[in-house]
C-alpha atoms as a PDB file:
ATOM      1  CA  UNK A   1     -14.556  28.935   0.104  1.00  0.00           C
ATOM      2  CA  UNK A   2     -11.687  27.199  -1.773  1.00  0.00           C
ATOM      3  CA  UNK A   3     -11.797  23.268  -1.955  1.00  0.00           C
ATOM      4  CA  UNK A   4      -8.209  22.091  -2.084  1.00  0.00           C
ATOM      5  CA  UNK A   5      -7.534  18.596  -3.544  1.00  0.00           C
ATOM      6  CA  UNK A   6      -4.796  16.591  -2.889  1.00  0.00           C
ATOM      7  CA  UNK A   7      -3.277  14.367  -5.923  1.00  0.00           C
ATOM      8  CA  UNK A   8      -2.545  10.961  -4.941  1.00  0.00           C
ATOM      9  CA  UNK A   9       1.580   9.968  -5.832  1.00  0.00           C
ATOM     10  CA  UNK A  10       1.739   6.123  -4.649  1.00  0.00           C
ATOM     11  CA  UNK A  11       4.713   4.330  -5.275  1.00  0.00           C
ATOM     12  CA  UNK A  12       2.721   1.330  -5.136  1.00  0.00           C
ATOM     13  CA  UNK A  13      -0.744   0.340  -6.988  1.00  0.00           C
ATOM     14  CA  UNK A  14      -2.943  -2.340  -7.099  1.00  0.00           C
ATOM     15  CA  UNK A  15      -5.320  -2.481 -10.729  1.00  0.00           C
ATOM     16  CA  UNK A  16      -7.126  -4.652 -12.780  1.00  0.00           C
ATOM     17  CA  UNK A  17      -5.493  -4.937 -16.596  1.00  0.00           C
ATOM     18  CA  UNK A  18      -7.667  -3.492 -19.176  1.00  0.00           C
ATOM     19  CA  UNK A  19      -6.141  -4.111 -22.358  1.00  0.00           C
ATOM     20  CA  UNK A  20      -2.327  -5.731 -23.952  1.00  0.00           C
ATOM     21  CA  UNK A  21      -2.799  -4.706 -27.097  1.00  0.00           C
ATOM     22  CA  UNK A  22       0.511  -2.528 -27.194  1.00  0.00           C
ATOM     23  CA  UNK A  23       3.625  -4.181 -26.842  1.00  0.00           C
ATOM     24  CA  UNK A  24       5.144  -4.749 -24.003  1.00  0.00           C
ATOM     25  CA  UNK A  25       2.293  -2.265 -22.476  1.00  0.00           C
ATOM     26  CA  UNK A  26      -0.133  -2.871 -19.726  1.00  0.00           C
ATOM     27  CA  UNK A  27      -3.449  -0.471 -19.422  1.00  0.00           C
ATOM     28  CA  UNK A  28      -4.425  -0.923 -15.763  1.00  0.00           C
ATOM     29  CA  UNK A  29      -7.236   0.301 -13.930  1.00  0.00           C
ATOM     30  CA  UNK A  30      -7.240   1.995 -10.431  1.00  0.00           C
ATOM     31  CA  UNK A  31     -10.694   2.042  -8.844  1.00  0.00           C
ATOM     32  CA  UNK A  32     -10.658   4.254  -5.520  1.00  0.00           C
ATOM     33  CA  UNK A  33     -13.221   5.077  -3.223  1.00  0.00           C
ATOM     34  CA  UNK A  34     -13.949   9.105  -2.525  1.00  0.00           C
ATOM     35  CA  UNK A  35     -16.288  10.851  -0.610  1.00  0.00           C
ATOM     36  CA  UNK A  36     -18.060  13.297  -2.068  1.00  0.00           C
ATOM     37  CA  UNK A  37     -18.343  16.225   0.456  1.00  0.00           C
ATOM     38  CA  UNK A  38     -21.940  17.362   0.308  1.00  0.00           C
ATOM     39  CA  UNK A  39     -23.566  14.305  -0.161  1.00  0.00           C
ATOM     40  CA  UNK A  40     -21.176  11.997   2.303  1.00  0.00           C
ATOM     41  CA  UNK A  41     -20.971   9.094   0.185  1.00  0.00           C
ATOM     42  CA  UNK A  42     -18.489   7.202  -1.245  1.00  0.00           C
ATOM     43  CA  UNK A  43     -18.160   6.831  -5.085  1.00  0.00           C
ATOM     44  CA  UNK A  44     -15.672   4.920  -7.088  1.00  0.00           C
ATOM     45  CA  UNK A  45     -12.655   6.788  -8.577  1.00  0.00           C
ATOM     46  CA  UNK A  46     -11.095   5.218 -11.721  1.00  0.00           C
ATOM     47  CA  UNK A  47      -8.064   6.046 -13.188  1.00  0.00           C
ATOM     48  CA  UNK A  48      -5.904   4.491 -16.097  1.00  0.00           C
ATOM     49  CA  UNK A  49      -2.390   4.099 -15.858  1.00  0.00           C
ATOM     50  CA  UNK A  50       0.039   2.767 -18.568  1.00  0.00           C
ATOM     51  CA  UNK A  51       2.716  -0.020 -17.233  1.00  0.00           C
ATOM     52  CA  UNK A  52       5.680  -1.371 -18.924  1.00  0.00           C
ATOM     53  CA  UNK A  53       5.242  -5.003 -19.029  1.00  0.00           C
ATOM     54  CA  UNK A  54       8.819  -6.147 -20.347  1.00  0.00           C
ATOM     55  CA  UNK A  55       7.824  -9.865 -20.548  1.00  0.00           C
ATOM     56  CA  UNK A  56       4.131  -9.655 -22.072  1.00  0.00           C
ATOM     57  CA  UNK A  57       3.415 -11.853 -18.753  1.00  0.00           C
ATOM     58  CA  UNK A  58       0.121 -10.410 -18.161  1.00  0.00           C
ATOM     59  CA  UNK A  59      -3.846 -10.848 -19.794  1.00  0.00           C
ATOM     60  CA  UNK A  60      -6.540  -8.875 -19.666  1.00  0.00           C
ATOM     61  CA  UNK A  61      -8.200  -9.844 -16.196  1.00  0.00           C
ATOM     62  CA  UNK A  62      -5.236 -10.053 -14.184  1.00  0.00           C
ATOM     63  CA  UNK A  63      -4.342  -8.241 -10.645  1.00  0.00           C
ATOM     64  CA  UNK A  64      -1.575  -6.520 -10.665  1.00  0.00           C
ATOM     65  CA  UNK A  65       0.898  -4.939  -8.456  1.00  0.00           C
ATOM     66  CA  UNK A  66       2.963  -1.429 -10.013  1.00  0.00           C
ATOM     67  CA  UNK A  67       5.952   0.447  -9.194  1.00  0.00           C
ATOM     68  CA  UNK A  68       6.019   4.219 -10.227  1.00  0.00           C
ATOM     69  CA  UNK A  69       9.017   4.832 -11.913  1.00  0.00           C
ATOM     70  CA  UNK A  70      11.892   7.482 -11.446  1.00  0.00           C
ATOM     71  CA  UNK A  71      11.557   8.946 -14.672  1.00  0.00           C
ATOM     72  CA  UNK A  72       8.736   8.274 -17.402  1.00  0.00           C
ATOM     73  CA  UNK A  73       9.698   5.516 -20.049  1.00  0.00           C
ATOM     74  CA  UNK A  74       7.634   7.365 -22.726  1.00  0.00           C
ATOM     75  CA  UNK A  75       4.846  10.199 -22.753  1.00  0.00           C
ATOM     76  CA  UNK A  76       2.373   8.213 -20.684  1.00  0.00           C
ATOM     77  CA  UNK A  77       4.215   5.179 -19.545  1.00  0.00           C
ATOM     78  CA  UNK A  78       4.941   5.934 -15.976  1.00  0.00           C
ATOM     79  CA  UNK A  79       4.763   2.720 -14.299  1.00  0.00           C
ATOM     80  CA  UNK A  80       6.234  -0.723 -14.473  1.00  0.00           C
ATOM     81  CA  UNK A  81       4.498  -4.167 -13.678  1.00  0.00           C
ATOM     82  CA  UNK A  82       6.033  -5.506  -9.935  1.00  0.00           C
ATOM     83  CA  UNK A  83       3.657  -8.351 -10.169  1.00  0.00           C
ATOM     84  CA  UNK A  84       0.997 -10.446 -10.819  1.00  0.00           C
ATOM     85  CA  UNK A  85      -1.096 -10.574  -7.439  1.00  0.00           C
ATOM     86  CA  UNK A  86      -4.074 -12.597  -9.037  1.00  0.00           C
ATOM     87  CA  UNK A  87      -4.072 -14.460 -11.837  1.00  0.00           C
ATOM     88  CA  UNK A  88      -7.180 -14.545 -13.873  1.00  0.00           C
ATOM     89  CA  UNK A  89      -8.480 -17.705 -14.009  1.00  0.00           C
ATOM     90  CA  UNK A  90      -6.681 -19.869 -11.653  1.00  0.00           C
ATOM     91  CA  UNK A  91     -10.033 -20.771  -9.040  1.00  0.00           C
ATOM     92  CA  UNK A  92      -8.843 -23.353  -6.733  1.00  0.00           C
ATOM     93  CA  UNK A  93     -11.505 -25.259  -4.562  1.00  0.00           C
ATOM     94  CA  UNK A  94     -10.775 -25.419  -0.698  1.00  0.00           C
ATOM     95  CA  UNK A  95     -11.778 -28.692  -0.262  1.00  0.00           C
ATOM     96  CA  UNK A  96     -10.692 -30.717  -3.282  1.00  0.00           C
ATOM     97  CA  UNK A  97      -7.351 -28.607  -4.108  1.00  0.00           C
ATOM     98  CA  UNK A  98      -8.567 -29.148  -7.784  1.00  0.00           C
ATOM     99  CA  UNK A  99      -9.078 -26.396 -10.171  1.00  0.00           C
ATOM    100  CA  UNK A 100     -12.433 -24.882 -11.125  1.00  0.00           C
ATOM    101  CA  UNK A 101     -13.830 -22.988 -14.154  1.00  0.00           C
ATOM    102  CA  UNK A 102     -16.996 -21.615 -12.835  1.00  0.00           C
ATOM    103  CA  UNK A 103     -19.243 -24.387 -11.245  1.00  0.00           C
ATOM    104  CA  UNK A 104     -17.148 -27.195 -12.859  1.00  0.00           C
ATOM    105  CA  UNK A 105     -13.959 -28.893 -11.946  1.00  0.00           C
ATOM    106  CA  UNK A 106     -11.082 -28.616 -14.924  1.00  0.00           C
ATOM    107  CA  UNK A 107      -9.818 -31.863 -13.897  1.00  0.00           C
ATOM    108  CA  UNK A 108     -11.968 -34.801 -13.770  1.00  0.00           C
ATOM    109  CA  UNK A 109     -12.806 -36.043 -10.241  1.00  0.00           C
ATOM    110  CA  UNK A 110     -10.976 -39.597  -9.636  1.00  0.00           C
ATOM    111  CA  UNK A 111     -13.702 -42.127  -7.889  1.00  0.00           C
ATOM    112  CA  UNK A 112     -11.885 -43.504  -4.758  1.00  0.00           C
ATOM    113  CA  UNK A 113     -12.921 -47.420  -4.119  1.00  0.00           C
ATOM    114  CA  UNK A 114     -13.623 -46.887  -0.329  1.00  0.00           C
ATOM    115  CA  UNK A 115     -15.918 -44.280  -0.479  1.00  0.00           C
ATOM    116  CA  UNK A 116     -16.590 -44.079   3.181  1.00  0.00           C
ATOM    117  CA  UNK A 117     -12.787 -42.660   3.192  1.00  0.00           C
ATOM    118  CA  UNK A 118     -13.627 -39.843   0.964  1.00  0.00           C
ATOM    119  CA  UNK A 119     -16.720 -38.607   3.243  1.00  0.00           C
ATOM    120  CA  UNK A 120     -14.646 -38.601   6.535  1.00  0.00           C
ATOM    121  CA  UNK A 121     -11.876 -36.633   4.656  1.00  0.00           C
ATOM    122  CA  UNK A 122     -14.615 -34.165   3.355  1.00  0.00           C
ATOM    123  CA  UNK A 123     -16.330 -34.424   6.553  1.00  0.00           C
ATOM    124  CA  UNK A 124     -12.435 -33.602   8.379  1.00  0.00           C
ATOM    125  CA  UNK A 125     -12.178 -30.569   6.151  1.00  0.00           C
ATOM    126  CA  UNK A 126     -15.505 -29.221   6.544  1.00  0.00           C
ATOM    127  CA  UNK A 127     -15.068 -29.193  10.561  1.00  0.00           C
ATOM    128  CA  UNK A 128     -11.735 -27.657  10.221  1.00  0.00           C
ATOM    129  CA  UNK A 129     -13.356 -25.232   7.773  1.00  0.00           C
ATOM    130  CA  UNK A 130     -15.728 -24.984  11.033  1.00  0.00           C
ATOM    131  CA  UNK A 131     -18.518 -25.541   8.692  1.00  0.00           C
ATOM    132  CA  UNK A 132     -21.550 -27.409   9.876  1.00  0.00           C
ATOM    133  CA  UNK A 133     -23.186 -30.328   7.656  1.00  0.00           C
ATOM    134  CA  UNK A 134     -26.263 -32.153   8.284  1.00  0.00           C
ATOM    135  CA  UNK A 135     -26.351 -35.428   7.431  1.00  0.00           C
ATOM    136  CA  UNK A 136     -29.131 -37.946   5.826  1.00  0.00           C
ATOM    137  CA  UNK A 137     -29.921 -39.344   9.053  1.00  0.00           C
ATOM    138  CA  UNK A 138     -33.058 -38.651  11.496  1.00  0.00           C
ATOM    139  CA  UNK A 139     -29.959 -36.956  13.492  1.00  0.00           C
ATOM    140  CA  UNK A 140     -29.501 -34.008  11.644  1.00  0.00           C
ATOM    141  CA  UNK A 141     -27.971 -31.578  14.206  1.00  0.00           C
ATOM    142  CA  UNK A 142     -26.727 -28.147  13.442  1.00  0.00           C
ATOM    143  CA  UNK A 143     -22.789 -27.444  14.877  1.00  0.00           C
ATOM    144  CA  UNK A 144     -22.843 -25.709  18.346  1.00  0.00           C
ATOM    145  CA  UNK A 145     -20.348 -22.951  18.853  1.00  0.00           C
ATOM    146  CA  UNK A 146     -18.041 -23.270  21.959  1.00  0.00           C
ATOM    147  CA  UNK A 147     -19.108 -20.154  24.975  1.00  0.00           C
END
């Protein structure tokens, strides 16, 4: 019995940059899932395809959308970079807006004078978030859903 496997030819890919260190050159990563027939699981597929990144816009990290070209720019450069879908690096925090490097905030915090402002704006976001907060009190009560 003859296993016949079909090559994938997307016009559009989504990868994770590798490596810049050739001009003007992105090496991106493809990660796929594939199921291997006899055991029925999935595994992870990589592949490593070489974009043409005219304006050196992109670091190692990054998201990126490519576009397959018509014809091949060089021997392996088949691909050009569409765009940056994730930056790497650029957290944002939900509630603050600020941004974040890991569990720190980039930007320093400014201390509002009325305090009790600042809670009932956290407090507005976290119920619009539709998360539930217990408070100090004796009244601690957990957020009931809606039937």
């Amino acid at each position: 019995m003859s296993v016949k496997h079909a090559s994938v030819h997307a016009k559009w890919i989504i990868g994770r940059v590798i490596g810049t260190k050739m001009t003007k050159t992105a090496k991106v990563r493809v990660t796929r899932l594939v199921l291997d027939p006899y055991l029925l699981k999935y595994y992870n597929k990589r592949k490593t395809y070489f974009a043409h990144d005219a304006l050196q816009q992109c670091t190692v990290g990054d998201v990126v959308l490519l576009k397959a070209l018509g014809e091949p720019r060089s021997k392996h450069v088949k691909h050009e970079l569409a765009e940056i879908v994730y930056k790497v690096g650029q957290v944002v925090d939900p509630l603050t807006g600020k941004s974040v490097a890991g569990t720190e905030f980039v930007d320093p915090l400014t201390v509002l004078s009325h305090g009790l402002e600042e809670e009932t704006t956290i407090l507005e976001k976290l119920q619009e978030l539709n998360i539930s907060v217990a408070s100090s009190g004796d009244d601690s009560r957990v957020a009931e859903k809606p039937t």
